[in-house]
N, C-alpha and C. Protein backbone atom coordinates (compact mmCIF):
# COMPACT_ATOMS: atom_id res chain seq x y z
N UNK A 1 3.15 50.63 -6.93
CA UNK A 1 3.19 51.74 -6.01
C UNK A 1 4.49 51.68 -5.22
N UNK A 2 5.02 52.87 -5.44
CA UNK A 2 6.89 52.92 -4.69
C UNK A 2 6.33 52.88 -2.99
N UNK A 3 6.75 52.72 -2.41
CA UNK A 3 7.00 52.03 -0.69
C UNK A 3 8.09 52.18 -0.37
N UNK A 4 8.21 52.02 1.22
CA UNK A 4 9.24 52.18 2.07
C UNK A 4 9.31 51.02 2.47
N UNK A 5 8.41 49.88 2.81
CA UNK A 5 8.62 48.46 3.37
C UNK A 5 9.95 47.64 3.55
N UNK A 6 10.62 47.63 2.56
CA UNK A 6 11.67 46.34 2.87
C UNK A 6 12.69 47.53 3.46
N UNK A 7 12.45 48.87 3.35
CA UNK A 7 13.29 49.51 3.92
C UNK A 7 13.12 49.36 5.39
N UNK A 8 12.00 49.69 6.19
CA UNK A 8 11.65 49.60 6.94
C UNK A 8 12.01 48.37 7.86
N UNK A 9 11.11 47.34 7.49
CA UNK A 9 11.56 45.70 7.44
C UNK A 9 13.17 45.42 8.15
N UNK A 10 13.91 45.30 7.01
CA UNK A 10 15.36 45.44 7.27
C UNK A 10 15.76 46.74 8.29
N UNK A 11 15.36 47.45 8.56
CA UNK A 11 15.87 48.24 9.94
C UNK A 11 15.34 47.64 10.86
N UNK A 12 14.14 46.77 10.90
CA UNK A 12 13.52 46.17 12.47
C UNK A 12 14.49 44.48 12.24
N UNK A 13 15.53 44.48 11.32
CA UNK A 13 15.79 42.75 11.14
C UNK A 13 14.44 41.67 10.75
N UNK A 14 13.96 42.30 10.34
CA UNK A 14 12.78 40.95 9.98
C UNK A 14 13.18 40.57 8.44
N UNK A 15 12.40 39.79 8.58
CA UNK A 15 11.85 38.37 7.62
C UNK A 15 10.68 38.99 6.87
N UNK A 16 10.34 39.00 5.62
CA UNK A 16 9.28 38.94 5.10
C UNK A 16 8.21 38.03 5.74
N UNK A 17 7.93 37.33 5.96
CA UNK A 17 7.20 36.58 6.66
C UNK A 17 7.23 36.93 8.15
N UNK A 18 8.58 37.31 9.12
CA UNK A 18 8.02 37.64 9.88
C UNK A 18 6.79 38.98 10.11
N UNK A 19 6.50 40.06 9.36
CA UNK A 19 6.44 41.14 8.53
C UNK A 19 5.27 40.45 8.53
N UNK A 20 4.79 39.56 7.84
CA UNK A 20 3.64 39.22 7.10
C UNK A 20 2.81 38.52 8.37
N UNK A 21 3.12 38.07 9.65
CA UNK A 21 2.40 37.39 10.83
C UNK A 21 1.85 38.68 11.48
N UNK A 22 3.06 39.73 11.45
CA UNK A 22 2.86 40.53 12.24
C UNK A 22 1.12 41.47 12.25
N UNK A 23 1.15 41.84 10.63
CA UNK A 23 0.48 42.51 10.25
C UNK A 23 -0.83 41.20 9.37
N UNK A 24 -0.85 40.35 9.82
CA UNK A 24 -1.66 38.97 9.51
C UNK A 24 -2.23 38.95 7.80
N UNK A 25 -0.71 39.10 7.03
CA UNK A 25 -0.92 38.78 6.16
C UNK A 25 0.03 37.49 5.21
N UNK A 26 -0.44 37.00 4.21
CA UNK A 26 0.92 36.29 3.77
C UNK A 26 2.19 36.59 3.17
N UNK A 27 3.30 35.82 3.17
CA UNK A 27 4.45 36.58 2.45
C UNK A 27 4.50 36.94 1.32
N UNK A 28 3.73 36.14 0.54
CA UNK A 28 3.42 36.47 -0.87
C UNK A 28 3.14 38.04 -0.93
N UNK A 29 2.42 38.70 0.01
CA UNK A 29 1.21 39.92 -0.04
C UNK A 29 2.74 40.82 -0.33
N UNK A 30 3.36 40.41 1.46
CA UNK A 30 4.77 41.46 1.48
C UNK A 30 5.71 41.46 0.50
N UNK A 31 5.86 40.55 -0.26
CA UNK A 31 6.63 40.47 -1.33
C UNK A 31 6.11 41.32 -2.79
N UNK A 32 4.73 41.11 -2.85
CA UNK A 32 4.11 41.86 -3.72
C UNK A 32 4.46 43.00 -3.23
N UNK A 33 3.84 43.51 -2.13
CA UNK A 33 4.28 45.09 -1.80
C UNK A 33 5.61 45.46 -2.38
N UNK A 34 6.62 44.76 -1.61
CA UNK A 34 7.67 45.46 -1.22
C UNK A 34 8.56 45.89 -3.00
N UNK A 35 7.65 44.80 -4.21
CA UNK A 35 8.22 44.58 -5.61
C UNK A 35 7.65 45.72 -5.93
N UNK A 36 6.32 46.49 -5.58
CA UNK A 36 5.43 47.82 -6.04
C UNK A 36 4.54 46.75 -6.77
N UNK A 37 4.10 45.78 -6.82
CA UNK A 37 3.41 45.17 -7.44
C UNK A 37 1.41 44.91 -6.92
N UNK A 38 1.48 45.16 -5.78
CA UNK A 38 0.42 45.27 -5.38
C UNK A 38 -0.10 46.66 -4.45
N UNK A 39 -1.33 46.82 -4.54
CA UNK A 39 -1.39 48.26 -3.58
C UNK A 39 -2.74 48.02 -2.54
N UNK A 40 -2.08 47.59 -1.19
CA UNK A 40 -2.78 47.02 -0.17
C UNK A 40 -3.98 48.09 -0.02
N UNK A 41 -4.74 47.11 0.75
CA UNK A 41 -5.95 47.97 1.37
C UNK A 41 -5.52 49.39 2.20
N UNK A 42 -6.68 49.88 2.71
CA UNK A 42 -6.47 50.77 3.57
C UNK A 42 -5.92 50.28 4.60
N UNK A 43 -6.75 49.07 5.09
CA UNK A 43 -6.50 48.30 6.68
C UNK A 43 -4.86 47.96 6.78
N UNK A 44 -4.51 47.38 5.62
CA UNK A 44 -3.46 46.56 5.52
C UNK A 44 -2.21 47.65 5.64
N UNK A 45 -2.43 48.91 4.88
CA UNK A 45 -1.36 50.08 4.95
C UNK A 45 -1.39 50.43 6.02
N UNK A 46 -2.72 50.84 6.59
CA UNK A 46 -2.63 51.34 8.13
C UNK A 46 -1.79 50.65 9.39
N UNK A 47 -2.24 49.05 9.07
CA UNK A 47 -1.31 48.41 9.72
C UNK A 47 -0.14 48.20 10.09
N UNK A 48 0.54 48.04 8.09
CA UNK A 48 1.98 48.21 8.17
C UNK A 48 3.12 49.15 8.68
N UNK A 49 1.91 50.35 8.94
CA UNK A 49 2.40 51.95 8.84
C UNK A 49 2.34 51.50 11.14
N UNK A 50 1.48 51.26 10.85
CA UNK A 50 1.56 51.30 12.76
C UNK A 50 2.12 50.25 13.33
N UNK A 51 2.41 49.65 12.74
CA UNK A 51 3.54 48.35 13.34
C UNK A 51 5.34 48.79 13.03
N UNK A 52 5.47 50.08 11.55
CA UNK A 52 6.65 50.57 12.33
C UNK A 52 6.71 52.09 13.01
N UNK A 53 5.45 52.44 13.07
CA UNK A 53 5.45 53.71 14.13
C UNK A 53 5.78 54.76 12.79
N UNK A 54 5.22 54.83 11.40
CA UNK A 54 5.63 55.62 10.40
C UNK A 54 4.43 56.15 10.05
N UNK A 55 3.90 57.28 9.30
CA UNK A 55 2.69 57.36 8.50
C UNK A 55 2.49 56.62 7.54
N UNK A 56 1.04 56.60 7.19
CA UNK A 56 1.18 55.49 5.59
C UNK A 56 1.49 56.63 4.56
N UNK A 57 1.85 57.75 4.54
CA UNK A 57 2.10 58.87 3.98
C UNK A 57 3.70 58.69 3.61
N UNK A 58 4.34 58.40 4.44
CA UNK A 58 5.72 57.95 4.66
C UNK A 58 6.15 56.67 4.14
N UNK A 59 5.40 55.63 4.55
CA UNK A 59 5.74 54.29 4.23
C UNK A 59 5.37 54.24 2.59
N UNK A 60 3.83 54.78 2.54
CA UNK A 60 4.19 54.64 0.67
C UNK A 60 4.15 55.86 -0.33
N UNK A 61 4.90 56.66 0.52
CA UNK A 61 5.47 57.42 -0.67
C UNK A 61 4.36 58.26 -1.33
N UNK A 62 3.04 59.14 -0.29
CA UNK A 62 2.22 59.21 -1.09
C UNK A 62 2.23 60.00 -2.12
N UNK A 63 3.28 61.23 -1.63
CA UNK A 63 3.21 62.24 -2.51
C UNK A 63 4.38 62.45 -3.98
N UNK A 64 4.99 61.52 -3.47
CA UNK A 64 5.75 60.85 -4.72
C UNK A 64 4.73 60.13 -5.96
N UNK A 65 4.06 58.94 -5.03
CA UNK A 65 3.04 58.50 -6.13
C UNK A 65 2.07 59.41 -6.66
N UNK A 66 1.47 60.50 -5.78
CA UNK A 66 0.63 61.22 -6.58
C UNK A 66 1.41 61.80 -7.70
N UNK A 67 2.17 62.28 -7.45
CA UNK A 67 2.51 63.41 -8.58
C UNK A 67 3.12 62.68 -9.95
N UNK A 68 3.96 61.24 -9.77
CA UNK A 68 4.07 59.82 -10.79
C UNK A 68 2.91 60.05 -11.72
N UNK A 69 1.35 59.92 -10.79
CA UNK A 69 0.28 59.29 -10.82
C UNK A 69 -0.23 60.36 -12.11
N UNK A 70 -0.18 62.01 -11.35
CA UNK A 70 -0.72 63.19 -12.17
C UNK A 70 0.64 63.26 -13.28
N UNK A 71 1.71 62.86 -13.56
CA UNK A 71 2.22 63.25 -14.71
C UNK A 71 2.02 61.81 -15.90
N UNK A 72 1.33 60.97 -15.46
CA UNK A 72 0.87 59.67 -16.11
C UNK A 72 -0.33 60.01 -17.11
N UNK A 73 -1.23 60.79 -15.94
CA UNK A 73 -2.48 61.05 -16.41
C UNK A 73 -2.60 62.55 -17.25
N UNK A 74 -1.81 63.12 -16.87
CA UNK A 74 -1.48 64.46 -18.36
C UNK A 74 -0.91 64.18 -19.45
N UNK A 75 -0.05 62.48 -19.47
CA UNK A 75 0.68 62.27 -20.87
C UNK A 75 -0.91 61.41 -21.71
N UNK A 76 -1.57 61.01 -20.76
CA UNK A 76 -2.21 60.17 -21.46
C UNK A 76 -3.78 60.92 -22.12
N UNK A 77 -3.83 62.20 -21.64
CA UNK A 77 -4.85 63.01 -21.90
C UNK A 77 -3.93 63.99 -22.87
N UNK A 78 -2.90 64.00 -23.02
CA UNK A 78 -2.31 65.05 -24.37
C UNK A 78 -2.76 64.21 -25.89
């Protein structure tokens, strides 16, 4: 799932890990995120999203991923 995170991140100067205390998760998690490799909870987006004052709409890209998501699922139903 595409994200805004390390974008974000790097405008506040943090650390993956600092990132990851903040929002009480491990660095591993933020690193997954920030690769598109994992797709956090609700709690965990909500978090990330209100610790930089962004929507989670914003931070991950929702409407980018939907529409990824719906041209995935029309190649695979042709």
């Amino acid at each position: 799932m595409k994200n805004n995170i390390k974008v974000y991140r790097l405008q506040y100067n943090m650390t993956q890990k600092e990132l990851a205390d903040q929002v009480h998760v491990s660095s591993r998690t933020i690193i997954s995120l920030e690769k598109g490799k994992y797709k956090p909870s609700l709690m965990l987006a909500y978090r990330i999203a209100c610790f930089f004052e962004v929507t989670i709409e914003e931070l991950f890209c929702l409407q980018e991923n939907k529409e990824l998501e719906d041209l995935h699922d029309e190649h695979i139903q042709q």
